[in-house]
C-alpha atoms as a PDB file:
ATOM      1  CA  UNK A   1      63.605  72.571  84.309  1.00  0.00           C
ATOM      2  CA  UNK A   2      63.542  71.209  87.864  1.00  0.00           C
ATOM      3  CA  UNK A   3      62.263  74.147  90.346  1.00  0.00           C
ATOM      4  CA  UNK A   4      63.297  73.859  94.321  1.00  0.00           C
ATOM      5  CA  UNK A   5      62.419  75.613  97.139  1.00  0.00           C
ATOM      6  CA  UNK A   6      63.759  75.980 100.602  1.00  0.00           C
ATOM      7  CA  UNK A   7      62.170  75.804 103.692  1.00  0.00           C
ATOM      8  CA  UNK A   8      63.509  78.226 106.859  1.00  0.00           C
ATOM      9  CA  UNK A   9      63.697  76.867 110.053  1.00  0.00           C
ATOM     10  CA  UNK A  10      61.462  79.572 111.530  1.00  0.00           C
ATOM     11  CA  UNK A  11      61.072  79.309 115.558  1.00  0.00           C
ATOM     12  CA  UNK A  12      64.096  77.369 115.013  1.00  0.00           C
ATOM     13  CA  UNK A  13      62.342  74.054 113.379  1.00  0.00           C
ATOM     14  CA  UNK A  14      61.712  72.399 110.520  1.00  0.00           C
ATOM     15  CA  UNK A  15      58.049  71.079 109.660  1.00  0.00           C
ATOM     16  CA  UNK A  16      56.777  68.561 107.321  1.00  0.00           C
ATOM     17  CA  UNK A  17      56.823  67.608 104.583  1.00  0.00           C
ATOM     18  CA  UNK A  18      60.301  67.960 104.091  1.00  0.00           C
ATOM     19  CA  UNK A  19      63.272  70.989 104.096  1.00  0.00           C
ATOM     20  CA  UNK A  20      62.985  71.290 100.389  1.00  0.00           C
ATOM     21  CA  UNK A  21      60.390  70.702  97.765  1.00  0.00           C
ATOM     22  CA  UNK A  22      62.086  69.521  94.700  1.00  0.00           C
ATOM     23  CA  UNK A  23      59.582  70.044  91.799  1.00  0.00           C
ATOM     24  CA  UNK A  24      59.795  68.169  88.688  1.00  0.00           C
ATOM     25  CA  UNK A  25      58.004  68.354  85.246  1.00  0.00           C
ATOM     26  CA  UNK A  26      56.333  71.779  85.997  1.00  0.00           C
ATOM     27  CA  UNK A  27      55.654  74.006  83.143  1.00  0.00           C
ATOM     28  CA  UNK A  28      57.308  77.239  84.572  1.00  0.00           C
ATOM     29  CA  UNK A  29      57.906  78.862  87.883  1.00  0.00           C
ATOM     30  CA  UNK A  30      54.292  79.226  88.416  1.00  0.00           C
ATOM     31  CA  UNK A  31      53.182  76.328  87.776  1.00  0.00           C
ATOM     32  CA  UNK A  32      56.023  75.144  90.302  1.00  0.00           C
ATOM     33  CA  UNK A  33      54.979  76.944  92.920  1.00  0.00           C
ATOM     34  CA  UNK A  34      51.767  75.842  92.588  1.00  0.00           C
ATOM     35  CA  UNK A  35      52.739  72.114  92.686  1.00  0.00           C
ATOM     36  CA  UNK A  36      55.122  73.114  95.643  1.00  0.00           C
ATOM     37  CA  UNK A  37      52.005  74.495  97.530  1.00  0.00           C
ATOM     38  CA  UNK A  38      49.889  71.530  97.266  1.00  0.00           C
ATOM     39  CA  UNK A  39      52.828  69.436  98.440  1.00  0.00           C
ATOM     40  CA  UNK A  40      52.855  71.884 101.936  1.00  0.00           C
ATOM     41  CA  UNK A  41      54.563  74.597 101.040  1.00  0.00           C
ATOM     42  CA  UNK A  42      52.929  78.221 102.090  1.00  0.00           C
ATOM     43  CA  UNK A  43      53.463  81.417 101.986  1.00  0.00           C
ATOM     44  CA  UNK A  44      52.975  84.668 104.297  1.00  0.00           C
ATOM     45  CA  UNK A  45      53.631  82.694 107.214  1.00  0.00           C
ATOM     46  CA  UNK A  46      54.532  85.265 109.562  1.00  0.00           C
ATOM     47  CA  UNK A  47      51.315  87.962 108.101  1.00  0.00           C
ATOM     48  CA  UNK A  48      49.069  84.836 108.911  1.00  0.00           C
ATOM     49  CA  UNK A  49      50.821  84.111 112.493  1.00  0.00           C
ATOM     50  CA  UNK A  50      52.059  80.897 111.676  1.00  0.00           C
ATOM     51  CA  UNK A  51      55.805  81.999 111.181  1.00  0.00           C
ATOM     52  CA  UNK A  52      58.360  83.705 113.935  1.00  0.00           C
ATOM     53  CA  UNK A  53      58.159  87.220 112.886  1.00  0.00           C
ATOM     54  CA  UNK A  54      61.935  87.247 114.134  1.00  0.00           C
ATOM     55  CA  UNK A  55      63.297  84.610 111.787  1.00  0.00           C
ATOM     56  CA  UNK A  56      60.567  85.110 108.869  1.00  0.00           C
ATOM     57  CA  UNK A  57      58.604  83.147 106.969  1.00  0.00           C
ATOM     58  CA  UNK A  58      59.275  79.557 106.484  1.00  0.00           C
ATOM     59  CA  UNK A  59      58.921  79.502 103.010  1.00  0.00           C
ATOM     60  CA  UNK A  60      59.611  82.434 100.259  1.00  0.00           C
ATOM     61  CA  UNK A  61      57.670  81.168  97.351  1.00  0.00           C
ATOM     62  CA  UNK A  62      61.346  81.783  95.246  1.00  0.00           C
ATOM     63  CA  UNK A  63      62.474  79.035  93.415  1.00  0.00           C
ATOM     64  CA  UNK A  64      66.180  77.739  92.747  1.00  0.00           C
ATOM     65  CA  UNK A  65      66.620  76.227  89.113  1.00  0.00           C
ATOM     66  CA  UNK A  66      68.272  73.453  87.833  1.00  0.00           C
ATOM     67  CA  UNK A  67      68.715  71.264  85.330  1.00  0.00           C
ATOM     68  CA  UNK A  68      68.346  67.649  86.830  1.00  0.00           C
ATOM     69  CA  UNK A  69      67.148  65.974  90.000  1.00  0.00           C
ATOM     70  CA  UNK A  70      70.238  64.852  90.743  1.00  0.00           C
ATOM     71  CA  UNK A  71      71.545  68.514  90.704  1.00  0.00           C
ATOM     72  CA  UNK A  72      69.084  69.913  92.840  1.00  0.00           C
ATOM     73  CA  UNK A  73      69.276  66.728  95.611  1.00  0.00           C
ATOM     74  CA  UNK A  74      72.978  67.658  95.921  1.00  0.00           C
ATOM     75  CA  UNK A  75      72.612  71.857  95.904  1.00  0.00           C
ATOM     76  CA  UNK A  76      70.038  70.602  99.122  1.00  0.00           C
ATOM     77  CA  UNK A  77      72.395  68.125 100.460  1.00  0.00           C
ATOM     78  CA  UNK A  78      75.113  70.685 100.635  1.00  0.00           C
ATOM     79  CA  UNK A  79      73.120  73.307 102.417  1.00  0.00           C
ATOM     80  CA  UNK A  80      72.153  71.594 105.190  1.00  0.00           C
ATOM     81  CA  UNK A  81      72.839  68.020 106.492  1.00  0.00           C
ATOM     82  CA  UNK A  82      71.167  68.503 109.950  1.00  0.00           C
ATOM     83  CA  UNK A  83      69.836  65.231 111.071  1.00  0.00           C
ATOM     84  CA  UNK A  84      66.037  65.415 112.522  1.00  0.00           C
ATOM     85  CA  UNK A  85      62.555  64.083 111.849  1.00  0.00           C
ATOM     86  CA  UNK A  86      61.838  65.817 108.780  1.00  0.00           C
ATOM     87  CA  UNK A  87      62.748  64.271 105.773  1.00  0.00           C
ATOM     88  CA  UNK A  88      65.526  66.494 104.165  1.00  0.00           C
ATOM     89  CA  UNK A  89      63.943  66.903 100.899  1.00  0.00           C
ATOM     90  CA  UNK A  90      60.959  65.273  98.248  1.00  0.00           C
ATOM     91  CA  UNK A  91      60.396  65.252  95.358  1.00  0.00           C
ATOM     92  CA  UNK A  92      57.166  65.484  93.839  1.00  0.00           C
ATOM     93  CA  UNK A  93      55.932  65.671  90.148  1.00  0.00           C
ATOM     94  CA  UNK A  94      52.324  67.216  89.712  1.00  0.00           C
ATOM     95  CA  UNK A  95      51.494  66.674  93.321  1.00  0.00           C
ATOM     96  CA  UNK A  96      53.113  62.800  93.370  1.00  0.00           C
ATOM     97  CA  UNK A  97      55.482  62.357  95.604  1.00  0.00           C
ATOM     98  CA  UNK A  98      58.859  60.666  93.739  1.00  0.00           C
ATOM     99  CA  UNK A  99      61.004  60.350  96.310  1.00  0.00           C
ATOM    100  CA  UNK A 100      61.755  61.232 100.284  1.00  0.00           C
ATOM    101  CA  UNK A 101      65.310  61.089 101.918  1.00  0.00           C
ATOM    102  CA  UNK A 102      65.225  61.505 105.337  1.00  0.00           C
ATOM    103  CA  UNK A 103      69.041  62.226 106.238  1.00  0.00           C
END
């Protein structure tokens, strides 16, 4: 199972490492969101002040399932194409990063 999660642009930004953490080879959804963390994903972002309490946190912790890379590159690709300095998604495997596309 591939896991991905989505980063909001809370405060109307992005921040690294990358709009969505693609997670591959995890065990379950725990196990993905723990790989997800280590790669810069957080969570409680607006409790801990870090987050625009207006637009919420930047990340959610809830993960979107799929079957291959491939299909979770494309789901992320569809979403949102905006162009900026944050790469548009990685993926990572057990804290490696596999692969960054900066669109």
């Amino acid at each position: 199972m591939i896991y991905s999660f989505r980063q909001n642009n809370s405060g109307g930004y992005y921040i690294q490492p990358a709009k969505y953490i693609i997670v591959k080879d995890a065990r379950d959804s725990e196990h993905a969101v723990e790989i997800a963390m280590a790669a810069g994903m957080y969570l409680h972002g607006v409790a801990a002040g870090s987050d625009c309490y207006c637009c919420g946190d930047r990340w959610y912790g809830m993960d979107y399932k799929f079957d291959t890379v491939e299909d979770a590159i494309a789901d992320a690709l569809d979403y949102d194409r905006e162009q900026n300095e944050v790469p548009h998604y990685i993926v990572v495997d057990d804290l490696d990063v596999l692969d960054t596309v900066l669109e």
